[in-house]
C-alpha atoms as a PDB file:
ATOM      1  CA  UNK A   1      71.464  50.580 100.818  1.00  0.00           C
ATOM      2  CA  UNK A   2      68.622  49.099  98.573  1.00  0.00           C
ATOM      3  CA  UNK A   3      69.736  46.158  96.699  1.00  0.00           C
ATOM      4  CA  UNK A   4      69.206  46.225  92.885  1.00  0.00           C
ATOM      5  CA  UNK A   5      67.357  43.022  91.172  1.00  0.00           C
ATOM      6  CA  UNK A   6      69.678  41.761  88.519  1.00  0.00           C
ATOM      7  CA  UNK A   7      67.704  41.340  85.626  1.00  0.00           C
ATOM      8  CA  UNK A   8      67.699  37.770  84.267  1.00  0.00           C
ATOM      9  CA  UNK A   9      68.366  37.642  80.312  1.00  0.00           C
ATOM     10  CA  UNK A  10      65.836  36.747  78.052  1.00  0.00           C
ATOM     11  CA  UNK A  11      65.931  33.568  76.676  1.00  0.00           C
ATOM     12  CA  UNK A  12      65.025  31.863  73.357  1.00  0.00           C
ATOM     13  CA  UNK A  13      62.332  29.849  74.585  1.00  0.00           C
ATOM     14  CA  UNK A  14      61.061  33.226  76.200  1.00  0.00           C
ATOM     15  CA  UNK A  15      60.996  35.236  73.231  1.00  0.00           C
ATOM     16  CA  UNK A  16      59.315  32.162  71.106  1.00  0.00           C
ATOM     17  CA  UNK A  17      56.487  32.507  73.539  1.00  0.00           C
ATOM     18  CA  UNK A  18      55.953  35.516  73.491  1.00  0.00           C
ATOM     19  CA  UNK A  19      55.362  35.509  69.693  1.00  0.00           C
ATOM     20  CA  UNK A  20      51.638  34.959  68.664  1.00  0.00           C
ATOM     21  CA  UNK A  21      51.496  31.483  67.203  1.00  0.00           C
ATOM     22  CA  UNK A  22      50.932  31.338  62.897  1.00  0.00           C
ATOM     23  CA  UNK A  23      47.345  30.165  61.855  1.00  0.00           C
ATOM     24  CA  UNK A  24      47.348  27.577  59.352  1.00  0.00           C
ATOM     25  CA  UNK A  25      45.587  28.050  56.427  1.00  0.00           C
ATOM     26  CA  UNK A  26      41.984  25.924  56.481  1.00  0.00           C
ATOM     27  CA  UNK A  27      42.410  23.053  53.682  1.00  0.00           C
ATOM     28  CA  UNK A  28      40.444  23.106  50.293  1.00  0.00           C
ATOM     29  CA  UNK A  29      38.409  19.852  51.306  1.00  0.00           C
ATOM     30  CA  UNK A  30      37.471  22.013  54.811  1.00  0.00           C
ATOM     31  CA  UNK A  31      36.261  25.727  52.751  1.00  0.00           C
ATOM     32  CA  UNK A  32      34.182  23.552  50.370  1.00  0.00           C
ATOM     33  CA  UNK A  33      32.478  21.575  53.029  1.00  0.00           C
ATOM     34  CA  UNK A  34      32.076  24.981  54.866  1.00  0.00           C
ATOM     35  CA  UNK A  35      30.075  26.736  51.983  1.00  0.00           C
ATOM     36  CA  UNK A  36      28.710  23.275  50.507  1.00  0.00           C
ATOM     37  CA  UNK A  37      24.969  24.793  49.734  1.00  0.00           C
ATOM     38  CA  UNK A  38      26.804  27.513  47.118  1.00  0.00           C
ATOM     39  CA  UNK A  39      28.370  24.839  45.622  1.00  0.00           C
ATOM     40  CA  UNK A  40      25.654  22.775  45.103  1.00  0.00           C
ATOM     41  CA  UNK A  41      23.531  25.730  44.126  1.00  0.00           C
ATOM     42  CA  UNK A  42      26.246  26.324  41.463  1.00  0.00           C
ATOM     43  CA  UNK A  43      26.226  22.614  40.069  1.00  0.00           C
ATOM     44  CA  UNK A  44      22.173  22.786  39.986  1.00  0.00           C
ATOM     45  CA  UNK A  45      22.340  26.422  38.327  1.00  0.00           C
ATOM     46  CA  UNK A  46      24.591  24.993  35.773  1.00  0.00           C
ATOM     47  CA  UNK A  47      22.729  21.847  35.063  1.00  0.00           C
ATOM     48  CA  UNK A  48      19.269  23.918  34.331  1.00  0.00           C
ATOM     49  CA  UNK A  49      21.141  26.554  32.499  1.00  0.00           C
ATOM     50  CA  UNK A  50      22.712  23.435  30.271  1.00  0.00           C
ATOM     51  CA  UNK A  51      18.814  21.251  29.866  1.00  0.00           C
ATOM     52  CA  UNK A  52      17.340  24.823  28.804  1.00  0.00           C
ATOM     53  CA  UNK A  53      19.854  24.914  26.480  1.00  0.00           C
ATOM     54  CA  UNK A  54      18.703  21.520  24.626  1.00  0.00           C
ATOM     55  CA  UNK A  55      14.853  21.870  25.360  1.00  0.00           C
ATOM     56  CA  UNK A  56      14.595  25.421  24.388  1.00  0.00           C
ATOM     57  CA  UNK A  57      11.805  25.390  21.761  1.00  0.00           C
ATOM     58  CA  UNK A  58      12.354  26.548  17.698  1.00  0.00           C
ATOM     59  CA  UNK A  59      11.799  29.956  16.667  1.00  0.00           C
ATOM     60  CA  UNK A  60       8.453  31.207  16.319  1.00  0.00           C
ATOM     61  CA  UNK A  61       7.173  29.640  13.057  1.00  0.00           C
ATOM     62  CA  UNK A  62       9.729  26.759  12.968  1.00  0.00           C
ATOM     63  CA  UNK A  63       9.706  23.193  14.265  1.00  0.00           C
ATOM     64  CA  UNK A  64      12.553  21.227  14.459  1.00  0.00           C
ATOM     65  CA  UNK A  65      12.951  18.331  12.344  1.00  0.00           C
ATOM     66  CA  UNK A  66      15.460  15.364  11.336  1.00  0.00           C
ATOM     67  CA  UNK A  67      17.027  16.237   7.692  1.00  0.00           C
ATOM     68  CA  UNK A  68      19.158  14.422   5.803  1.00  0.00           C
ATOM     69  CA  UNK A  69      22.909  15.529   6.885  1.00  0.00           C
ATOM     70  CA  UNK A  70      24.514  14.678   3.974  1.00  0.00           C
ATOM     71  CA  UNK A  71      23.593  12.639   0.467  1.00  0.00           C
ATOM     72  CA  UNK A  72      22.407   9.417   0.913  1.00  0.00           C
ATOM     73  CA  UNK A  73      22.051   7.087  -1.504  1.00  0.00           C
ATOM     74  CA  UNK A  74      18.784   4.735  -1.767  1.00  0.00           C
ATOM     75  CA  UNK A  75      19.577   1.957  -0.057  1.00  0.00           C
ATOM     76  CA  UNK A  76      22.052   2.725   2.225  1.00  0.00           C
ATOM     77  CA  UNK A  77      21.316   1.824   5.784  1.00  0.00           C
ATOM     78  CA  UNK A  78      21.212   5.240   7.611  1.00  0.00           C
ATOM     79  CA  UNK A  79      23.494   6.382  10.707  1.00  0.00           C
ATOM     80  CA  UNK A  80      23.276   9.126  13.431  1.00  0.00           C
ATOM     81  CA  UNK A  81      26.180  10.464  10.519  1.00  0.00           C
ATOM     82  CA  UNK A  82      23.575  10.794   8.125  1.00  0.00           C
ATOM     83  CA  UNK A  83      20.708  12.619  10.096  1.00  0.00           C
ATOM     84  CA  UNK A  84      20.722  16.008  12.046  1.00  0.00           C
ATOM     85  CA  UNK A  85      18.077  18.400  13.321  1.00  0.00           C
ATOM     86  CA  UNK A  86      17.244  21.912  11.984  1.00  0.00           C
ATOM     87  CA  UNK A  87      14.832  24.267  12.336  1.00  0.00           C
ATOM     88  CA  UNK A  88      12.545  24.415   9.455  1.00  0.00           C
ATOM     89  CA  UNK A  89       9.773  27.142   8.438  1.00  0.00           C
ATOM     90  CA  UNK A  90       6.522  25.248   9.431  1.00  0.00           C
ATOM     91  CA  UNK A  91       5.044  26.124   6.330  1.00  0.00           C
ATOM     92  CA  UNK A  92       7.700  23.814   4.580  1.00  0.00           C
ATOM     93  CA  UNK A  93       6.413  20.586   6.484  1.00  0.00           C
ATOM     94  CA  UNK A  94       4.821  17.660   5.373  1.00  0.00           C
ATOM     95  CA  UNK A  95       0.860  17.154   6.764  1.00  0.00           C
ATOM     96  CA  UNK A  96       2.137  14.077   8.543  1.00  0.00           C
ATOM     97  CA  UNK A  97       5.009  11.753   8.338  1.00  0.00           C
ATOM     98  CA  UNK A  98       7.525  13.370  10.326  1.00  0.00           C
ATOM     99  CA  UNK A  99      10.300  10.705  11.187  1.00  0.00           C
ATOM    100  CA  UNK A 100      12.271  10.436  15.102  1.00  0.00           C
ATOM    101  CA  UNK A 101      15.411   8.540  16.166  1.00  0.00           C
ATOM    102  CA  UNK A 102      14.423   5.541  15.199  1.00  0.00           C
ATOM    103  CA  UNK A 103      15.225   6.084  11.647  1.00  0.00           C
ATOM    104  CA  UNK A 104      18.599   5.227  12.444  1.00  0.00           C
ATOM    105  CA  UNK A 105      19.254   2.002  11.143  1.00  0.00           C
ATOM    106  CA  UNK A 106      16.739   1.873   8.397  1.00  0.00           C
ATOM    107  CA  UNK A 107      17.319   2.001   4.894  1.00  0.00           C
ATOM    108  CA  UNK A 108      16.617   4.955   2.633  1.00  0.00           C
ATOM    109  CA  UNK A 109      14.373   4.153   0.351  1.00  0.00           C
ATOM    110  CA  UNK A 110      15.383   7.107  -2.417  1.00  0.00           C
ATOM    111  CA  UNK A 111      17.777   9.148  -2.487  1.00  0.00           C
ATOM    112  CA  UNK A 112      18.357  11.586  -0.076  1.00  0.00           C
ATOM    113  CA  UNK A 113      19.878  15.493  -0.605  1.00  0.00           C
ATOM    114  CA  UNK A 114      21.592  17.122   1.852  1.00  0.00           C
ATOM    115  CA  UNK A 115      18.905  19.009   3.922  1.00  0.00           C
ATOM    116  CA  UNK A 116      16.048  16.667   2.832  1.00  0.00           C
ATOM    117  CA  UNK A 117      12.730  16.872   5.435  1.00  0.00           C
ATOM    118  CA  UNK A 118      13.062  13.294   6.248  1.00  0.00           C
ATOM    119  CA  UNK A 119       9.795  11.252   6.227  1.00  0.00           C
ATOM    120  CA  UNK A 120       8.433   7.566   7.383  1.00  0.00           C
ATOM    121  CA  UNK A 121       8.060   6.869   2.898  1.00  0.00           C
ATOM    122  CA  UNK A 122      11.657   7.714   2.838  1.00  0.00           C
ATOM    123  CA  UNK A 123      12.875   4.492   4.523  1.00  0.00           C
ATOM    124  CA  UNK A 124      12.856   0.791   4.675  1.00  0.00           C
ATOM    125  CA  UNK A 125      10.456   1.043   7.466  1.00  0.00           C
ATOM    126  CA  UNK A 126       7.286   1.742   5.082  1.00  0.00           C
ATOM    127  CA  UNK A 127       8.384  -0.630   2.297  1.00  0.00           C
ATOM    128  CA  UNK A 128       5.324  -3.105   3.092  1.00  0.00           C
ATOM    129  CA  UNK A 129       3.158  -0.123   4.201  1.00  0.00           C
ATOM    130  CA  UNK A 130       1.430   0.456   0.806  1.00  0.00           C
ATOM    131  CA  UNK A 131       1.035  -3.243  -0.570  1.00  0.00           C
ATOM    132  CA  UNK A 132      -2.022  -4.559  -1.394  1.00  0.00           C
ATOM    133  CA  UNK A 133      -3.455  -7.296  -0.496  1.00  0.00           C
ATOM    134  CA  UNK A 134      -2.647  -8.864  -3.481  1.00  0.00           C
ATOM    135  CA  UNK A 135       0.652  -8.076  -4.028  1.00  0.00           C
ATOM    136  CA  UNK A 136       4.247  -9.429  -2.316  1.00  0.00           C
ATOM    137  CA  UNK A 137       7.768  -7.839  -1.815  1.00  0.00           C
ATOM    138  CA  UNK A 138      10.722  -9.860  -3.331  1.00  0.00           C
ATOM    139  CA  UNK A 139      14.090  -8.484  -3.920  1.00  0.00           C
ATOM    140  CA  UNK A 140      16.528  -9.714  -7.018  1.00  0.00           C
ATOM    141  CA  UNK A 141      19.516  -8.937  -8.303  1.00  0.00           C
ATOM    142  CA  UNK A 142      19.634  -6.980 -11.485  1.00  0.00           C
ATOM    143  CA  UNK A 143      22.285  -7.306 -13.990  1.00  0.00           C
ATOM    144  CA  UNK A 144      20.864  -5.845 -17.018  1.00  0.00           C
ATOM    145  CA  UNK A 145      18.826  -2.610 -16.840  1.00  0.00           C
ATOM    146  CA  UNK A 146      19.390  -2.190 -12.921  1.00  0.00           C
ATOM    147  CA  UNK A 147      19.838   1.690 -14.139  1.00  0.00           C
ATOM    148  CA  UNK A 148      16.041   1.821 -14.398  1.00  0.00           C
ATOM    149  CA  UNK A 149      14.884   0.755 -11.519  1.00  0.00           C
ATOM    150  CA  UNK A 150      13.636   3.763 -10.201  1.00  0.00           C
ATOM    151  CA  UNK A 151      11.683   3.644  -7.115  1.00  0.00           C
ATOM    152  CA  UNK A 152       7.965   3.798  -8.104  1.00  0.00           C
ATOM    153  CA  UNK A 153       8.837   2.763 -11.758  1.00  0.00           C
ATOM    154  CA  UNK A 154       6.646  -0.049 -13.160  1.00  0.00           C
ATOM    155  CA  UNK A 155       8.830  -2.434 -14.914  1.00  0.00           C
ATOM    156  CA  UNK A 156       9.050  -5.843 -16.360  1.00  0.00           C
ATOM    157  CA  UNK A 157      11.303  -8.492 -14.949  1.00  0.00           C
ATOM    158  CA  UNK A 158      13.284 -10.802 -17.564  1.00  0.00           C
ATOM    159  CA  UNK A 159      14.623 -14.078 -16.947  1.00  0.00           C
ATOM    160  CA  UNK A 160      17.327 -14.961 -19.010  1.00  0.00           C
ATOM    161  CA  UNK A 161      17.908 -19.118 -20.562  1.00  0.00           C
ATOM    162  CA  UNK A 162      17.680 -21.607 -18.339  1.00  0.00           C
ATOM    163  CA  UNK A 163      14.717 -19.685 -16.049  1.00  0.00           C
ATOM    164  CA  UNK A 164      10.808 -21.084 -16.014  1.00  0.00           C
ATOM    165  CA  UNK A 165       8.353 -19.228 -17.609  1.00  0.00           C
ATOM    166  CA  UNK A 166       4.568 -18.958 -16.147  1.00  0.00           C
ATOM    167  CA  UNK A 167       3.468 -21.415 -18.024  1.00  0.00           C
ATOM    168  CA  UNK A 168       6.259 -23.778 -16.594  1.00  0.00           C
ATOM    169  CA  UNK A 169       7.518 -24.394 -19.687  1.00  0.00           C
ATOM    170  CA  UNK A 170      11.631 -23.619 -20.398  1.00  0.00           C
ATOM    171  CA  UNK A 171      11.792 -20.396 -21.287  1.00  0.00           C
ATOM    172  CA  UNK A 172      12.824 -19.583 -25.184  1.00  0.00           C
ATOM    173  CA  UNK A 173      15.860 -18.252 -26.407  1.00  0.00           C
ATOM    174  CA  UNK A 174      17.251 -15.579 -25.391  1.00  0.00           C
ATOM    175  CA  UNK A 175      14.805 -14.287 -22.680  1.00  0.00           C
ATOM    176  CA  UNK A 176      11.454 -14.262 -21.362  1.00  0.00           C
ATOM    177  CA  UNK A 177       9.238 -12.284 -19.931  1.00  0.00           C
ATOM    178  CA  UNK A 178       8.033 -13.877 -16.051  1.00  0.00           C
ATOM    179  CA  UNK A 179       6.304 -10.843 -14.574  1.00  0.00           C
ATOM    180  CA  UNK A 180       4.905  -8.031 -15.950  1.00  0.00           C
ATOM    181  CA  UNK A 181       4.503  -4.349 -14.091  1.00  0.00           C
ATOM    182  CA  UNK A 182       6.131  -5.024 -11.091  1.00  0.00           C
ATOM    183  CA  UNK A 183       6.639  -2.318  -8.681  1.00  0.00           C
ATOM    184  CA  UNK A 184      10.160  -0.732  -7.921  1.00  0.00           C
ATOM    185  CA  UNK A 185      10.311  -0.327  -4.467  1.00  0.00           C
ATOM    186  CA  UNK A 186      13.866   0.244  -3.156  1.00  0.00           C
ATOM    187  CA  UNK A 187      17.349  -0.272  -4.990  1.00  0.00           C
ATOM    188  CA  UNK A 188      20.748  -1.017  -3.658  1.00  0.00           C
ATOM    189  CA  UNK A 189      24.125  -2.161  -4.507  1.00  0.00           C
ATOM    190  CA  UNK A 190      25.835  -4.694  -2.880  1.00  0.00           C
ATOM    191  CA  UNK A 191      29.521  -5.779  -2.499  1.00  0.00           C
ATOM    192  CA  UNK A 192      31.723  -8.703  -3.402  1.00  0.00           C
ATOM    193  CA  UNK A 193      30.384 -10.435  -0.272  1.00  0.00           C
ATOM    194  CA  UNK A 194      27.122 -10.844  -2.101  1.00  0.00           C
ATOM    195  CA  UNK A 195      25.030 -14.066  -2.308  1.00  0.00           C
ATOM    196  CA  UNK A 196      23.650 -13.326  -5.363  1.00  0.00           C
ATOM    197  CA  UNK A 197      26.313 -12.806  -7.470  1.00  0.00           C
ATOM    198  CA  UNK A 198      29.766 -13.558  -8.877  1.00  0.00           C
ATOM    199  CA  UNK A 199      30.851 -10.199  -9.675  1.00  0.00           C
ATOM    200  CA  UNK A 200      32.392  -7.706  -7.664  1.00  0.00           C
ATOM    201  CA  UNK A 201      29.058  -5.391  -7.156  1.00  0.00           C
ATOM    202  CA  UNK A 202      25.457  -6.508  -8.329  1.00  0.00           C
ATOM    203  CA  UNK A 203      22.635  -4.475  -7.638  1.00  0.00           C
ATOM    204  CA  UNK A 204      19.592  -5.928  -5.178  1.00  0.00           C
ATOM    205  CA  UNK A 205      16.298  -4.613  -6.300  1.00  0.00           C
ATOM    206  CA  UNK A 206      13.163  -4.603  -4.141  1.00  0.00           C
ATOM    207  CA  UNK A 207      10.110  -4.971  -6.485  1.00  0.00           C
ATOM    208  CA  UNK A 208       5.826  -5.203  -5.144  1.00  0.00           C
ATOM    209  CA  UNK A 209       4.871  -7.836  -7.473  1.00  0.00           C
ATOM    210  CA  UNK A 210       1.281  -9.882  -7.737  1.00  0.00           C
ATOM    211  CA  UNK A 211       1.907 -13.135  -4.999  1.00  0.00           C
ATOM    212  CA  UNK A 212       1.068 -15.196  -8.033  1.00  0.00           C
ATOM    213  CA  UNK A 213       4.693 -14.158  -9.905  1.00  0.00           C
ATOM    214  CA  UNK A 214       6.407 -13.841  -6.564  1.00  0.00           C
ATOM    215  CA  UNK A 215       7.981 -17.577  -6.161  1.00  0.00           C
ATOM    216  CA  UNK A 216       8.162 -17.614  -9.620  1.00  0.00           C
ATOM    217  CA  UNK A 217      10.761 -14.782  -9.400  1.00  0.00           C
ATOM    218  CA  UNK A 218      12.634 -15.520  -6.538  1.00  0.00           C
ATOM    219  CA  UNK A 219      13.062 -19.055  -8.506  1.00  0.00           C
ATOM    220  CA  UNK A 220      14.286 -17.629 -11.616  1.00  0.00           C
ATOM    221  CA  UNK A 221      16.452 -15.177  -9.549  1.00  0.00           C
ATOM    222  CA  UNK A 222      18.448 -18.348  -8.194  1.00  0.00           C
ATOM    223  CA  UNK A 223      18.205 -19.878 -11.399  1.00  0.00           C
ATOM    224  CA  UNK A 224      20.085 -16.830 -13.687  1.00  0.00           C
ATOM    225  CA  UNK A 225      20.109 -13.261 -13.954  1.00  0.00           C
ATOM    226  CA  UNK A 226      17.527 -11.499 -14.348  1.00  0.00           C
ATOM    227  CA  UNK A 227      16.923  -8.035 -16.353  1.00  0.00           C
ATOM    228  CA  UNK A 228      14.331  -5.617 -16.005  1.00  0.00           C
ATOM    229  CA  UNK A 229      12.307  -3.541 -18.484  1.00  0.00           C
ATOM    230  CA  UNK A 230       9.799  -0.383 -18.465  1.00  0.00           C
ATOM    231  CA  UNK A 231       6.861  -1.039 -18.444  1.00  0.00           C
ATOM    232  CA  UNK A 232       4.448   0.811 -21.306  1.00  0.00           C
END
């Protein structure tokens, strides 16, 4: 009689081996080092997309320009606040002139509208540009008639009692007259914290005056106040 094989039972360990084993998933740091050339084509394509986006040029007819980004008064020392660039019709431009970065931190020498075409004549940075040989910058507080000192007004500068006249005699009562047709160059008002002054704001005013009257001024200036007059 044939003898039957008695079938062993299957065990645990058995069946786990016959299972196919689980692949792990490949870690992030693994897949980007795999396809490292598409990502660094994507960074690159993104960095050129981004620089053409800041170099691409003006509209045809335009240039762009620094403007004034706000009002400015004359005098105030500008900011990368005050200044932006625009596009402007090139038509509209100034022959020459045109202003970069380095405005920042000059003063304005007038006042400045919102969307003004900024220029080197509008800042501190030209003040001694157009003297003449002849002629020196001072810069004096104002107390009476600072209102009319107008950059490019001609004026006449007052000294009040107690000032020299140009003849060095004391000058007579109640003013006298120690320079006459002086140039207004640039105006500003200062604080409190001012050297010049006792009050709580005094107004500085930058004149072009002959060198002959200009340590005469400055002289009076920390002698008294001075005033100021238009010229005829």
């Amino acid at each position: 009689m044939p003898q039957l094989r008695r079938q062993r039972p299957r065990t645990h360990q058995a069946e786990r081996s016959q299972k196919p084993a689980r692949r792990r998933p490949p870690r992030p740091s693994l897949l980007l080092w795999r396809h490292r050339h598409l990502v660094v084509a994507i960074c690159l394509g993104a960095a050129v997309i981004a620089a053409l986006g800041v170099l691409r040029p003006a509209p045809a007819g335009q240039q762009e320009v620094l403007v004034a980004a706000r009002h400015v008064s004359a005098g105030t020392i500008l900011t990368e606040a005050d200044i932006e660039v625009r596009a402007v019709e090139q038509s509209a431009l100034p022959g020459s002139g045109l202003v970069g970065p380095e405005i920042v931190g000059t003063r304005a020498a007038i006042a400045l509208e919102e969307g003004t075409i900024l220029t080197t004549s509008m800042t501190s940075a030209s003040l001694a540009a157009d003297l003449a040989p002849s002629e020196r910058l001072v810069q004096v507080p104002v107390d009476v008639g600072a209102q009319l000192a107008e950059p490019g007004a001609r004026v006449d500068v007052v000294a009040q009692r107690g000032a020299t006249a140009p003849d060095g005699t004391a000058a007579g009562d109640p003013t006298a007259v120690i320079c006459s047709g002086a140039r207004v160059v640039l105006t500003q008002v200062e604080g409190d914290n001012s050297q010049w002054s006792t009050r709580t704001k005094v107004t500085l005013v930058t004149l072009a005056v002959p060198a002959v009257d200009a340590s005469l001024i400055v002289g009076a200036a920390t002698n008294g106040a001075l005033g100021i007059v238009l010229s005829p």
